[in-house]
C-alpha atoms as a PDB file:
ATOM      1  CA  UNK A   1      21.504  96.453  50.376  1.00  0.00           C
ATOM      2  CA  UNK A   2      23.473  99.662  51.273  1.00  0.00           C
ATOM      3  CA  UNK A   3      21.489 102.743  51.625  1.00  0.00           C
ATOM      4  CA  UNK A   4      22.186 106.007  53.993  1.00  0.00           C
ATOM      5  CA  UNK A   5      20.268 106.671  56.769  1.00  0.00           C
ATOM      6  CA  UNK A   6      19.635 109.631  59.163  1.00  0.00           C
ATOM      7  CA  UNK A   7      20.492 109.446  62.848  1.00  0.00           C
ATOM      8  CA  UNK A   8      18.800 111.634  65.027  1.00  0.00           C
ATOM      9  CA  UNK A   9      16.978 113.682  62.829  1.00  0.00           C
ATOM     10  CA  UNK A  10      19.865 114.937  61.258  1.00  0.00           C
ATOM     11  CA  UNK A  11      18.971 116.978  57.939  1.00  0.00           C
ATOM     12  CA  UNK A  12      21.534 115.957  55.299  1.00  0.00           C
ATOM     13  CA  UNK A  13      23.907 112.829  54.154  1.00  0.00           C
ATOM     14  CA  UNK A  14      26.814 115.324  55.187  1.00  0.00           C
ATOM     15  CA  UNK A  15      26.111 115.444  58.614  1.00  0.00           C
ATOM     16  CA  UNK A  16      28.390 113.000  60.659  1.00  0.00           C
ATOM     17  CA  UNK A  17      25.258 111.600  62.356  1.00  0.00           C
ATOM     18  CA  UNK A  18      24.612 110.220  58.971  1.00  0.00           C
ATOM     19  CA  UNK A  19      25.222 106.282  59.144  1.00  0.00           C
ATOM     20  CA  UNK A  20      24.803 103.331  56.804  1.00  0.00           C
ATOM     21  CA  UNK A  21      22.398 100.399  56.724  1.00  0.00           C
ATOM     22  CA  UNK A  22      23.137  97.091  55.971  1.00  0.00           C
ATOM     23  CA  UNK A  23      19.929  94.782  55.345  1.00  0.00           C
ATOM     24  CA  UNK A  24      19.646  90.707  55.276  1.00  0.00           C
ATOM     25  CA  UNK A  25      16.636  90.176  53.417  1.00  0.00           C
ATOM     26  CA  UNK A  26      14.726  86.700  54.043  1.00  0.00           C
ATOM     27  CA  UNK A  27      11.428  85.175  52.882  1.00  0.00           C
ATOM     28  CA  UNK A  28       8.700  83.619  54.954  1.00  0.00           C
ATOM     29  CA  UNK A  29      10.220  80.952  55.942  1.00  0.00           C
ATOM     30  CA  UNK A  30      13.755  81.731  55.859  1.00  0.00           C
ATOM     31  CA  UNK A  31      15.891  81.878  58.994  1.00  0.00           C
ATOM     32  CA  UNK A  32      19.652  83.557  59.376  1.00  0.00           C
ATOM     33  CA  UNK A  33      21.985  81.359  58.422  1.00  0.00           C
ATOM     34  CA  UNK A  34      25.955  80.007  58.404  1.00  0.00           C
ATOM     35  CA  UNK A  35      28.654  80.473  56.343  1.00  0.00           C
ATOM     36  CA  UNK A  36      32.326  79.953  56.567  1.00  0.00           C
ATOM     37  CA  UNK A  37      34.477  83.284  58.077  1.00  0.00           C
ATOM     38  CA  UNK A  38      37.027  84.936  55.877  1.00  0.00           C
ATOM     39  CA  UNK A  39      39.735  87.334  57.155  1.00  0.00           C
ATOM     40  CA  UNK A  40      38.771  90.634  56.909  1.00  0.00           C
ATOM     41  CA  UNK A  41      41.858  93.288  56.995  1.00  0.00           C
ATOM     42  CA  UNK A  42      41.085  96.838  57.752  1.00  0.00           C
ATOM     43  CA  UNK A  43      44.178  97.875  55.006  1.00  0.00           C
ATOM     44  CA  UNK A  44      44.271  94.650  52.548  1.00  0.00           C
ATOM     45  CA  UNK A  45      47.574  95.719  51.398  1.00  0.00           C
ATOM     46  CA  UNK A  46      49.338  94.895  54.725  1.00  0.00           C
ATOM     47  CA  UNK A  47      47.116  92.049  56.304  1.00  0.00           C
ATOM     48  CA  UNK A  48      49.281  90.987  59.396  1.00  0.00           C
ATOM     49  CA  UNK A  49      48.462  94.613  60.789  1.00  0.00           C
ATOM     50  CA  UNK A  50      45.806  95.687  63.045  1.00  0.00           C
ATOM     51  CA  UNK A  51      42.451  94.144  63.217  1.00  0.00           C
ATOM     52  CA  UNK A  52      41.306  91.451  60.683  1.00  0.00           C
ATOM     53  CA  UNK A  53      37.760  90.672  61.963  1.00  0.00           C
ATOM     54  CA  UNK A  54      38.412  87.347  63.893  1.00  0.00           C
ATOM     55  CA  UNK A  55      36.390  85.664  61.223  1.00  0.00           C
ATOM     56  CA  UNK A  56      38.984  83.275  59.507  1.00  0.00           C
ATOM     57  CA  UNK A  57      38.131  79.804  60.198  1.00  0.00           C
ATOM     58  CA  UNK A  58      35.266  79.812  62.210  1.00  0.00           C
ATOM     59  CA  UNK A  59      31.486  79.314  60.956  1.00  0.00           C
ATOM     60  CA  UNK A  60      29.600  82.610  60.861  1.00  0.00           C
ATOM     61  CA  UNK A  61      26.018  83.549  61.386  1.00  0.00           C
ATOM     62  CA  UNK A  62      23.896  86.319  59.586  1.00  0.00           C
ATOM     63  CA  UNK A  63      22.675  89.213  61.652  1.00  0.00           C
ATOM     64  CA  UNK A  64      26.283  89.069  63.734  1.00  0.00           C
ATOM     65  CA  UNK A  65      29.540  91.146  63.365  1.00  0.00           C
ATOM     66  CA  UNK A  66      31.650  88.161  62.346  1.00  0.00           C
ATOM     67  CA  UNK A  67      29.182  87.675  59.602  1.00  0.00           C
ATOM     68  CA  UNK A  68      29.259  91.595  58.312  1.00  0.00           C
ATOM     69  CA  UNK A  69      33.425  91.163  58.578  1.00  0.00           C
ATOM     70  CA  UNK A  70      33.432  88.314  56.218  1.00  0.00           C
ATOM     71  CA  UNK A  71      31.103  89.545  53.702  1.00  0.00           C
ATOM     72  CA  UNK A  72      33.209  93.044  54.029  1.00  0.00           C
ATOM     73  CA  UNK A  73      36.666  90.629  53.259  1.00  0.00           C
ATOM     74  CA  UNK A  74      34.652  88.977  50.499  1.00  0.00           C
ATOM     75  CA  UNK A  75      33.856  92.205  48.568  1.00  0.00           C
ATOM     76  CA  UNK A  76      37.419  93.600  49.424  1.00  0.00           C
ATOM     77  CA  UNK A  77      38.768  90.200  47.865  1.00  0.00           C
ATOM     78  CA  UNK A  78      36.419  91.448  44.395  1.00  0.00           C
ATOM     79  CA  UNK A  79      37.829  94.668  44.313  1.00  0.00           C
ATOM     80  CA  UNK A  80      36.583  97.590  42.228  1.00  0.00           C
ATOM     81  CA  UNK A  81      34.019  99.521  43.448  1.00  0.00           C
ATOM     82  CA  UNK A  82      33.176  96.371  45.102  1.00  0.00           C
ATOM     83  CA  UNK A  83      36.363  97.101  47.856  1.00  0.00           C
ATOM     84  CA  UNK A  84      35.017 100.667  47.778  1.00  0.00           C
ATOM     85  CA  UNK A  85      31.721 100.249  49.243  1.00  0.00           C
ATOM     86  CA  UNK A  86      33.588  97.499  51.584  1.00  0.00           C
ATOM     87  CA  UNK A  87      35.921 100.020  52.995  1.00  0.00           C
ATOM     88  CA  UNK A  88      33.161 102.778  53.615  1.00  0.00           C
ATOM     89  CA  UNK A  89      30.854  99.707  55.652  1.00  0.00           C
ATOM     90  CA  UNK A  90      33.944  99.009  57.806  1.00  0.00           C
ATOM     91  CA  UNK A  91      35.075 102.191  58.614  1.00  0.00           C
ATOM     92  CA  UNK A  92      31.085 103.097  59.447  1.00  0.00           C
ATOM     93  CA  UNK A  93      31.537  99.607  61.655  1.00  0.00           C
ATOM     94  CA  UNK A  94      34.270 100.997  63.488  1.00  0.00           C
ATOM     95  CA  UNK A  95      32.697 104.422  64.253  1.00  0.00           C
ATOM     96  CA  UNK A  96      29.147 102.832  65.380  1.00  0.00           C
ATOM     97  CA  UNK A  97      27.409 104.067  62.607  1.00  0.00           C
ATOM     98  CA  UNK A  98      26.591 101.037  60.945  1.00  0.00           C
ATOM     99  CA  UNK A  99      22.937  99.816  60.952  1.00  0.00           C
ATOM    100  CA  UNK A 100      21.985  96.198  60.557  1.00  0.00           C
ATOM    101  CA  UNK A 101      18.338  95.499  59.776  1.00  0.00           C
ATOM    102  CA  UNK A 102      16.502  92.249  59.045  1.00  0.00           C
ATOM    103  CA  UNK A 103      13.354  92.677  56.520  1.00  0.00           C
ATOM    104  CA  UNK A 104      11.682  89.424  56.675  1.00  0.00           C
ATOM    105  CA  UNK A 105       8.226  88.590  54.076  1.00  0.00           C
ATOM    106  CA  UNK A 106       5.069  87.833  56.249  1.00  0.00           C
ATOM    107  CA  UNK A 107       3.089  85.141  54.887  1.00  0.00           C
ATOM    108  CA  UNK A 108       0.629  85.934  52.765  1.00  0.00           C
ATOM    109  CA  UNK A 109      -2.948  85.148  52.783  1.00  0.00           C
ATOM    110  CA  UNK A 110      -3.958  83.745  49.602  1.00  0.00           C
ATOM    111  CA  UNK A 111      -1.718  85.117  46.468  1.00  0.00           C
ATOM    112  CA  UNK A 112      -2.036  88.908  48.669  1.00  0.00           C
ATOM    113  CA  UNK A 113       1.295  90.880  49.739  1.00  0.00           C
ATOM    114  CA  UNK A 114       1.166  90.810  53.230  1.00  0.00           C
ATOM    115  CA  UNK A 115       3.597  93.426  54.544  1.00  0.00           C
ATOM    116  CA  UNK A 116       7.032  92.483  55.949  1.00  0.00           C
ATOM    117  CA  UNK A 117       8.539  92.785  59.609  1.00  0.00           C
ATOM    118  CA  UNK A 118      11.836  94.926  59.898  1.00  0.00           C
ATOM    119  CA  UNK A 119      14.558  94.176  62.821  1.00  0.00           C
ATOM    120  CA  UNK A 120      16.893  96.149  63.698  1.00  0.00           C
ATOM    121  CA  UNK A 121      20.047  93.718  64.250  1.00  0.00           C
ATOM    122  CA  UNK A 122      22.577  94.520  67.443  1.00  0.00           C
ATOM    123  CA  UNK A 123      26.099  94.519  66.247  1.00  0.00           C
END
């Protein structure tokens, strides 16, 4: 989930304290979990330069920046608009206005909704 946020108060999705969310969505009883890196370059049409999110290789957990980098390299890897919305997340990364939030289901009480806690992950 991709949404834009305000910062600050800020009035519009113009302003450049305007920044993006990123949310991991789990149920009750889910926790974060692992994955395996992927390389993430900033410009996928010359890979060797500048920074490719130190991911490659290494096992990555949810809620962490190595985490964000690989999914960001997997939806580069898709293309399309999905290399679109990649770019925008990593540029937003590299400026600090990137949000990372954790909505996790309570447990209901019977067959009841029972709300949901929201985290706000540090990356």
């Amino acid at each position: 989930m991709t949404v834009a946020v305000p910062r600050h108060g800020e009035a519009g999705p113009n302003s450049a304290q305007w920044a993006e969310l990123l949310g991991e969505d789990l149920a009750p009883s889910g926790d974060l979990d692992w994955r395996h890196g992927r390389a993430d370059p900033e410009n996928p049409a010359n890979p060797n330069l500048a920074d490719d999110g130190r991911a490659q290789g290494m096992r990555v957990k949810q809620g962490t920046r190595l985490y964000i980098r690989t999914i960001l390299g997997e939806m580069a890897k898709r293309g399309g608009r999905d290399a679109e919305i990649a770019a925008e997340l990593r540029t937003a990364l590299k400026e600090g206005k990137l949000q990372y939030v954790l909505v996790k289901a309570e447990d209901p009480v019977g067959s009841s909704y029972a709300g949901a806690m929201l985290e706000h992950l540090k990356i």
